[in-house]
N, C-alpha and C. Protein backbone atom coordinates (compact mmCIF):
# COMPACT_ATOMS: atom_id res chain seq x y z
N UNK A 1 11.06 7.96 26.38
CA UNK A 1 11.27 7.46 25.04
C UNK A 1 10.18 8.03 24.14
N UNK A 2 10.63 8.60 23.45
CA UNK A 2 9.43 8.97 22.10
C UNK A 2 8.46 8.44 21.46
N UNK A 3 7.35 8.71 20.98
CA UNK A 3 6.52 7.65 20.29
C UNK A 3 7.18 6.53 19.47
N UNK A 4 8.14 7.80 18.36
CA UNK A 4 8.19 6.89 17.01
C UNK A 4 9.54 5.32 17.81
N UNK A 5 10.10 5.79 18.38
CA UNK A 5 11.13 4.88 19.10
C UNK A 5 10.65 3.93 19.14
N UNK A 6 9.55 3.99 20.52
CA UNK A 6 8.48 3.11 20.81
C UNK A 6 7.88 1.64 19.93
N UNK A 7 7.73 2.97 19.01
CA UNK A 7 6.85 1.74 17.84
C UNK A 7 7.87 1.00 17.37
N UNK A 8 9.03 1.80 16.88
CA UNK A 8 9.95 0.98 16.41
C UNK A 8 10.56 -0.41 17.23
N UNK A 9 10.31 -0.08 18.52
CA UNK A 9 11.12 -1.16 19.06
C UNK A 9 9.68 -2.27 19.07
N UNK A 10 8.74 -1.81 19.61
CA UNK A 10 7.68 -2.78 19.11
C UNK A 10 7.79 -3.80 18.27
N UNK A 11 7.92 -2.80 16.96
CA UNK A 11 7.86 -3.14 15.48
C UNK A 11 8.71 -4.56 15.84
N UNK A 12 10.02 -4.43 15.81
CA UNK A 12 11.69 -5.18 16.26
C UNK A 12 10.79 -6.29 17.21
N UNK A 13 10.52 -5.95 18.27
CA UNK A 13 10.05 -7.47 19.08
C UNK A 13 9.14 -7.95 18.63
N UNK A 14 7.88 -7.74 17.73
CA UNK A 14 6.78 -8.61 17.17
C UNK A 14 7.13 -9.21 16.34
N UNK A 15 8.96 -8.74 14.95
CA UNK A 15 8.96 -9.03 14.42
C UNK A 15 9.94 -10.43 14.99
N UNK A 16 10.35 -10.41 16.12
CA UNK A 16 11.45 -11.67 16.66
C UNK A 16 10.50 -12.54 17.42
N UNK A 17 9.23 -12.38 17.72
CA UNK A 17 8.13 -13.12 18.32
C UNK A 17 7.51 -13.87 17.23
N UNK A 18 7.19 -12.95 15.85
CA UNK A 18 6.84 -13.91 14.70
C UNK A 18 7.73 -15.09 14.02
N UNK A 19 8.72 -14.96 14.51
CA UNK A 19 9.93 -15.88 14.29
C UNK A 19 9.86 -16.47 14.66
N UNK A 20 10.16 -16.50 16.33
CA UNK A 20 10.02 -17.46 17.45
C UNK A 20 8.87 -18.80 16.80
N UNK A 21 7.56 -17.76 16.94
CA UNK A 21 6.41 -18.41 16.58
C UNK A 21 6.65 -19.51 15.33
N UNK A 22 7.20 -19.13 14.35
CA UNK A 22 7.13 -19.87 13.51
C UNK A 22 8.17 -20.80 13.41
N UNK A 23 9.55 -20.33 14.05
CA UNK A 23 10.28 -21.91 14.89
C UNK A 23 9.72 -23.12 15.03
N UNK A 24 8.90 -22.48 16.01
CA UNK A 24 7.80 -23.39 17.29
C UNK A 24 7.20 -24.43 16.57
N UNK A 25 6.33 -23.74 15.56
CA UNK A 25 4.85 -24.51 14.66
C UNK A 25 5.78 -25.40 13.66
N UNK A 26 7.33 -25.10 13.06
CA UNK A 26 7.78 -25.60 11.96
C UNK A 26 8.53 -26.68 12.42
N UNK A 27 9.22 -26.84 14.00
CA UNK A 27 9.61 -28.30 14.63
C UNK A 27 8.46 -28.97 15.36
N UNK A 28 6.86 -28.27 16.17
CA UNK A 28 6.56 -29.26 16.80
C UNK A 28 5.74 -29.88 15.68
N UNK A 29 5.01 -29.20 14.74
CA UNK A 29 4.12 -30.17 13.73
C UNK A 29 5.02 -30.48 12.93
N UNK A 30 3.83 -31.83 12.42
CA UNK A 30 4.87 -33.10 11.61
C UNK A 30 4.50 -32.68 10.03
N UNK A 31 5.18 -33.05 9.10
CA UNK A 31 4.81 -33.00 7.47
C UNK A 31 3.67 -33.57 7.04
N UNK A 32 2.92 -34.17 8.00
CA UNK A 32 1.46 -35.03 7.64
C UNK A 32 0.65 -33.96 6.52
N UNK A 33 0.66 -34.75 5.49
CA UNK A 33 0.10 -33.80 4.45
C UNK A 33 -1.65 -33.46 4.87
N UNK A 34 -2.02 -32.72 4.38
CA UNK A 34 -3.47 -32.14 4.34
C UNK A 34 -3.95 -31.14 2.78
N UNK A 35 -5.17 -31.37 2.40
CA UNK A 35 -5.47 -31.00 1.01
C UNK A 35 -6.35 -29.53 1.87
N UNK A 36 -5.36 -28.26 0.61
CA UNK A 36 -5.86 -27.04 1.02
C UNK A 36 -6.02 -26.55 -0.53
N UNK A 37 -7.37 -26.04 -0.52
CA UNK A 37 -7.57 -25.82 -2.06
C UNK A 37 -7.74 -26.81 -2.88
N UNK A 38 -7.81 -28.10 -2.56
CA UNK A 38 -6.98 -29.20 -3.78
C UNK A 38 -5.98 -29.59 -4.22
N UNK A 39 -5.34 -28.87 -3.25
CA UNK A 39 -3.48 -29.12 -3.55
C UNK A 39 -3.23 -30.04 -1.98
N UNK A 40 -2.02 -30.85 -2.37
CA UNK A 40 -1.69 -31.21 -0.76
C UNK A 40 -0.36 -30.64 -0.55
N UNK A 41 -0.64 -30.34 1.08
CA UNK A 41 0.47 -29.52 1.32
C UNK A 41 0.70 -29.81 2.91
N UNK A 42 2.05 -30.11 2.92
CA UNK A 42 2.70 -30.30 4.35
C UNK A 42 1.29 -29.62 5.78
N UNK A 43 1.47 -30.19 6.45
CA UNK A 43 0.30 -29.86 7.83
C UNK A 43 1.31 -28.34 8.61
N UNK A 44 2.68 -28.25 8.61
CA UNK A 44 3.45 -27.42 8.76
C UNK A 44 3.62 -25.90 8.45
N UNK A 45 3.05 -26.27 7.14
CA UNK A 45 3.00 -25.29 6.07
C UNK A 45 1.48 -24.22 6.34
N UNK A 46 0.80 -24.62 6.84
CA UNK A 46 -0.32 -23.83 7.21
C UNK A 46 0.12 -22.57 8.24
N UNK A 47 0.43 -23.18 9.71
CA UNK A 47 0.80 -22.11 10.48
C UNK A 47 2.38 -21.15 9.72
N UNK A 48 2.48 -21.65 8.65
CA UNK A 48 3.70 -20.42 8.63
C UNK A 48 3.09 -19.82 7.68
N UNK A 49 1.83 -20.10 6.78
CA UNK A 49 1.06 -18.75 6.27
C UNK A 49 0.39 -17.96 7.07
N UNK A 50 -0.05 -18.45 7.73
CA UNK A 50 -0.92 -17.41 8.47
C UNK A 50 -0.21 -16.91 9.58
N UNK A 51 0.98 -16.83 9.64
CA UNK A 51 1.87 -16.20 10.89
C UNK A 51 2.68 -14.72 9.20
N UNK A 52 2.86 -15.67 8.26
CA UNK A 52 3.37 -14.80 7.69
C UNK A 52 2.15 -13.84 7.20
N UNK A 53 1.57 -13.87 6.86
CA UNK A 53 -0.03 -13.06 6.93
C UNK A 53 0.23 -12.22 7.89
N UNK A 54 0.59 -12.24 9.42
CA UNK A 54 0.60 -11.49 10.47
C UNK A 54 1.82 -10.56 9.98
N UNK A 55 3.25 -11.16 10.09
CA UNK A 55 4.06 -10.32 9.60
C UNK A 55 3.83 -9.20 8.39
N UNK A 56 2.78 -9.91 7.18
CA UNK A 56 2.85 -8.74 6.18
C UNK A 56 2.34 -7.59 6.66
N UNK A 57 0.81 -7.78 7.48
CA UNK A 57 0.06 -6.86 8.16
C UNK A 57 0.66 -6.16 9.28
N UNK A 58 1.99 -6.47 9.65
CA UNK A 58 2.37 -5.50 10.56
C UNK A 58 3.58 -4.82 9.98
N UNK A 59 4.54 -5.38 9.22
CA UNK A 59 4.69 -4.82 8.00
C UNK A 59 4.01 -3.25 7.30
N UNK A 60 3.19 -3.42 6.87
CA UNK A 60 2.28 -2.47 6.13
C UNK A 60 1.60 -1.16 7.78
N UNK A 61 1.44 -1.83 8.49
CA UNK A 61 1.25 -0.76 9.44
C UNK A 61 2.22 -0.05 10.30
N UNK A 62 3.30 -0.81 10.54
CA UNK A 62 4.68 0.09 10.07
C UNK A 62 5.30 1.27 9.48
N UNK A 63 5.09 0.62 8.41
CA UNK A 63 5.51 1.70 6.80
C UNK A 63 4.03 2.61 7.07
N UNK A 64 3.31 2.79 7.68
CA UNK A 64 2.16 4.13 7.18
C UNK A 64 2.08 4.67 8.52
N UNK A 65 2.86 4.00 10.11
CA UNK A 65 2.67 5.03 10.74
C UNK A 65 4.26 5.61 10.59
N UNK A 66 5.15 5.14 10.02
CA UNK A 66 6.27 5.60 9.80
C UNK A 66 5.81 7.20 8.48
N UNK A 67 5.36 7.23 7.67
CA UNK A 67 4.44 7.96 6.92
C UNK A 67 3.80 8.34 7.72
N UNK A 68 2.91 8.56 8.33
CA UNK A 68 1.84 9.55 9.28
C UNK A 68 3.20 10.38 9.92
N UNK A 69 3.83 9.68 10.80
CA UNK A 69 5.16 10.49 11.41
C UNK A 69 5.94 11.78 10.62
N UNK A 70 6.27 11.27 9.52
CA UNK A 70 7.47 11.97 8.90
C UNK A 70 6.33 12.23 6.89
N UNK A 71 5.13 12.46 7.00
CA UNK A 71 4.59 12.98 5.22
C UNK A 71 6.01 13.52 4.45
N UNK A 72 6.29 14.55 4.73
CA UNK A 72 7.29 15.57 4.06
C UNK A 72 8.55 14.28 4.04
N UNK A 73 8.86 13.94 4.76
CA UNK A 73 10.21 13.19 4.41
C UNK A 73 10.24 11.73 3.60
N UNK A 74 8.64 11.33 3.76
CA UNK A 74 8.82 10.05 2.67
C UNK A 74 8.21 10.87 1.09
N UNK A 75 7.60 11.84 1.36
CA UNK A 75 7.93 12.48 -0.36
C UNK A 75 8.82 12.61 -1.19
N UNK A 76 9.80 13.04 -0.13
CA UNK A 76 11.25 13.87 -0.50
C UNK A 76 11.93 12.38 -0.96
N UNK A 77 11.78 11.15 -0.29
CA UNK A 77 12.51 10.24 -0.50
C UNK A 77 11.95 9.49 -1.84
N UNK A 78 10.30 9.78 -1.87
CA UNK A 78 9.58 9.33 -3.51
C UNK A 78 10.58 10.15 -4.63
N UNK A 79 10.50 11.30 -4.22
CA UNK A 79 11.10 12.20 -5.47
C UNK A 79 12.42 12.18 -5.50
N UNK A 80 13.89 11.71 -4.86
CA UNK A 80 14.67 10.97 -4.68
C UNK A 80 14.57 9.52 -5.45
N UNK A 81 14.38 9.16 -5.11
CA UNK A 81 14.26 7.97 -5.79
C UNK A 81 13.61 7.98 -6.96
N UNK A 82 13.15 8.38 -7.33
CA UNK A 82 12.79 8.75 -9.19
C UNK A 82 10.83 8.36 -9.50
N UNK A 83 10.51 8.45 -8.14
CA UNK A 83 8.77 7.32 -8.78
C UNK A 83 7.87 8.49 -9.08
N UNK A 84 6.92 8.08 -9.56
CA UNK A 84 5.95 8.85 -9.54
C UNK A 84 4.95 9.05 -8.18
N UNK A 85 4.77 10.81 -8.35
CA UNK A 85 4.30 11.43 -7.01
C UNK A 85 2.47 11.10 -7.40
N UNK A 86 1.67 10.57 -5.82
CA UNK A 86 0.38 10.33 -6.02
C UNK A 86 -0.15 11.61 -5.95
């Protein structure tokens, strides 16, 4: 199997494990509020930021080794799509 495959399928199971995960944390904890910042906010609501935190960050490392892989073809797809080239 190829690198980029690889990662991709990676990519696919961390992203159905961060799910899982956040299933888990969103039925076993209860709504017991807790003050974050000064705001109150569900006790629930914590582990699904910081799981979604994980998702953005793997997210973003994704998209740039997908870019390291293929430079020339996510240009072609900037200049395609109409944006401005860095």
């Amino acid at each position: 199997m190829p690198a980029g495959e690889r990662a991709e399928r990676k990519y696919r199971i961390a992203l159905v494990l961060y799910l899982g995960l956040g299933i888990l944390a969103w039925t076993t904890l209860g709504s017991m509020p807790v003050v974050l910042f000064g705001r109150t906010v569900p006790l629930r609501l914590l582990p699904e930021l910081v799981l979604g935190g994980f998702v953005l960050r793997t997210w973003v490392a994704m998209q740039a080794e997908r870019i390291r892989r293929d430079p020339e073809g996510s240009r072609e797809r900037l200049e395609r799509d109409g944006r401005p080239q860095g």
